[in-house]
C-alpha atoms as a PDB file:
ATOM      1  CA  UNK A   1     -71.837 -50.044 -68.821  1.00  0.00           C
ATOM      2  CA  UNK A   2     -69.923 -53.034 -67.779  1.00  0.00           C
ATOM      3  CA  UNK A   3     -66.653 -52.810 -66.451  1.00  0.00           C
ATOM      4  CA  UNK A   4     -63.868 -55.192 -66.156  1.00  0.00           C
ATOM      5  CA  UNK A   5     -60.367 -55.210 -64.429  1.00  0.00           C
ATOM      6  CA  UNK A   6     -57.539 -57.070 -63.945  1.00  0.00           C
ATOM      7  CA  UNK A   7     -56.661 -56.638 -60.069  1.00  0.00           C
ATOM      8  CA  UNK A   8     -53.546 -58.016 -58.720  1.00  0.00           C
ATOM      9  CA  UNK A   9     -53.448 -58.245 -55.203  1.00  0.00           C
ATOM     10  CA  UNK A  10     -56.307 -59.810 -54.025  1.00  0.00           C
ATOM     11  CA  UNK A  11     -56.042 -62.435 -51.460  1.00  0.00           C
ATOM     12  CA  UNK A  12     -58.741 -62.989 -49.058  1.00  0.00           C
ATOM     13  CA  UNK A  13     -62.878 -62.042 -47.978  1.00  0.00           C
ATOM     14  CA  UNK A  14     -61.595 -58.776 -46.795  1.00  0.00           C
ATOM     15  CA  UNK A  15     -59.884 -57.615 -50.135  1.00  0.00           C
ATOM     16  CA  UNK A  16     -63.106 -58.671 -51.867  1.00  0.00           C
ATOM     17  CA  UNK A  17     -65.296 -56.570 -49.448  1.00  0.00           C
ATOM     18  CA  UNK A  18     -62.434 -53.265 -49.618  1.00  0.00           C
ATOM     19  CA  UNK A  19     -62.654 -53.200 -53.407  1.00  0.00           C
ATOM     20  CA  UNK A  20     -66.484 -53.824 -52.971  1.00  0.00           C
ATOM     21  CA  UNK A  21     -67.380 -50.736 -50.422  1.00  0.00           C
ATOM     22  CA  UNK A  22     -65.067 -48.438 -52.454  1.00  0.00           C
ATOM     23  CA  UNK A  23     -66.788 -48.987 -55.658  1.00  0.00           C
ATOM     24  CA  UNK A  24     -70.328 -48.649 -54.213  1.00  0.00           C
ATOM     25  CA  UNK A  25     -69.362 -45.419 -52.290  1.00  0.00           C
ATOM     26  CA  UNK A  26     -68.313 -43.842 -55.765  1.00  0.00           C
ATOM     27  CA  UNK A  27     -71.804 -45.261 -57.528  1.00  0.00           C
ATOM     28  CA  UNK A  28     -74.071 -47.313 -55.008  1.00  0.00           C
ATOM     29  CA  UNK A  29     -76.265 -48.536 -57.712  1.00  0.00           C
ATOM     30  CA  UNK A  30     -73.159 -50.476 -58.953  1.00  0.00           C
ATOM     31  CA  UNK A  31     -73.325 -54.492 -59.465  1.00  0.00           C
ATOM     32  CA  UNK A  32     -69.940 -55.989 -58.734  1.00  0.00           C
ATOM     33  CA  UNK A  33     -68.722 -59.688 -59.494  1.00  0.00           C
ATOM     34  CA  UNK A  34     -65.360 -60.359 -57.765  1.00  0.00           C
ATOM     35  CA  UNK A  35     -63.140 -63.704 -58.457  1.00  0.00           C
ATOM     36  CA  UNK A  36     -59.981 -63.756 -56.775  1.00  0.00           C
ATOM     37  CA  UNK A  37     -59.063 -67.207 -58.573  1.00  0.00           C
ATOM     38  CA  UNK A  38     -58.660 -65.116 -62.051  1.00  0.00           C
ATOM     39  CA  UNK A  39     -57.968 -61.616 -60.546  1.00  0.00           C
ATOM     40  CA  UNK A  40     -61.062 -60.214 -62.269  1.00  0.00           C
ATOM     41  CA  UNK A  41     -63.431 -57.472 -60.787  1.00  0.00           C
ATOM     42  CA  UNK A  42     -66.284 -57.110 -62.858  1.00  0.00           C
ATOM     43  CA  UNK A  43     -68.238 -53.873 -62.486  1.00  0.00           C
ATOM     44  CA  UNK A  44     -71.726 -52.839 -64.197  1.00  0.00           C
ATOM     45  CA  UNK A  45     -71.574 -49.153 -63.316  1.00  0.00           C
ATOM     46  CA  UNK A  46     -72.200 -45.560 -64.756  1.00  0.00           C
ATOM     47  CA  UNK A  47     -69.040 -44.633 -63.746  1.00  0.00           C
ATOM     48  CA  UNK A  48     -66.167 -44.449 -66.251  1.00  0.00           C
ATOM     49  CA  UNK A  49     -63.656 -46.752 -66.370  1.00  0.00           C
ATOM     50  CA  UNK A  50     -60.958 -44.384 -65.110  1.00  0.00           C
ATOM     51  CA  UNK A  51     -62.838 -43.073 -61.900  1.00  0.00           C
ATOM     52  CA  UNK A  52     -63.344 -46.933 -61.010  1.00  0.00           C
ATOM     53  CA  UNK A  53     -60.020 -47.998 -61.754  1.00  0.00           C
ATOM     54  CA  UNK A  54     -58.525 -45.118 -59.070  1.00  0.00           C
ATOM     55  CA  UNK A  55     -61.553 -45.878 -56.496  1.00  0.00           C
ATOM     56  CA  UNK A  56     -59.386 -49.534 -56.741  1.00  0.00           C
ATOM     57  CA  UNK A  57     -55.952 -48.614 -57.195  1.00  0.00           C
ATOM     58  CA  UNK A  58     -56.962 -46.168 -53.621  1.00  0.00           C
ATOM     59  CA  UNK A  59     -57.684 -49.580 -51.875  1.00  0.00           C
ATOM     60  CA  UNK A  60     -53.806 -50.467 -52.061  1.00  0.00           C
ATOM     61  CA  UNK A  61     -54.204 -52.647 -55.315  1.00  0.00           C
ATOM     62  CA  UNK A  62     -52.922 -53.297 -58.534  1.00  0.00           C
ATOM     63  CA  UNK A  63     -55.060 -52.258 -61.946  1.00  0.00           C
ATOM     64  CA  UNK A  64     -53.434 -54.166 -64.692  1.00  0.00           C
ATOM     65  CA  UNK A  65     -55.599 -54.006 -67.292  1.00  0.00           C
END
């Protein structure tokens, strides 16, 4: 199932790579496409949408949608 967010917060490499290991911790078969210029995270996981929007709200950012 694929996944997307609307992260606020993002900045930089490092914020990319946060979100990134805490997403593949909770499912490490996930795929995840990250761009920072549109605040979307997009996630193809079998994880539901609520467990992945706390793994990135854990990281210190913002889900907004």
């Amino acid at each position: 199932m694929i996944h997307i967010f609307e992260v606020t917060g993002m900045t930089c490499n490092h914020c990319e790579r946060a979100i990134t290991q805490a997403i593949l911790q909770s499912d490490p078969q996930a795929e995840i496409k990250i761009d920072r210029a549109i605040n979307q995270v997009e996630v193809q996981s079998q994880q539901s949408h609520e467990v992945l929007t706390q793994t990135i709200e854990q990281e210190g950012y913002v889900v907004v949608s």
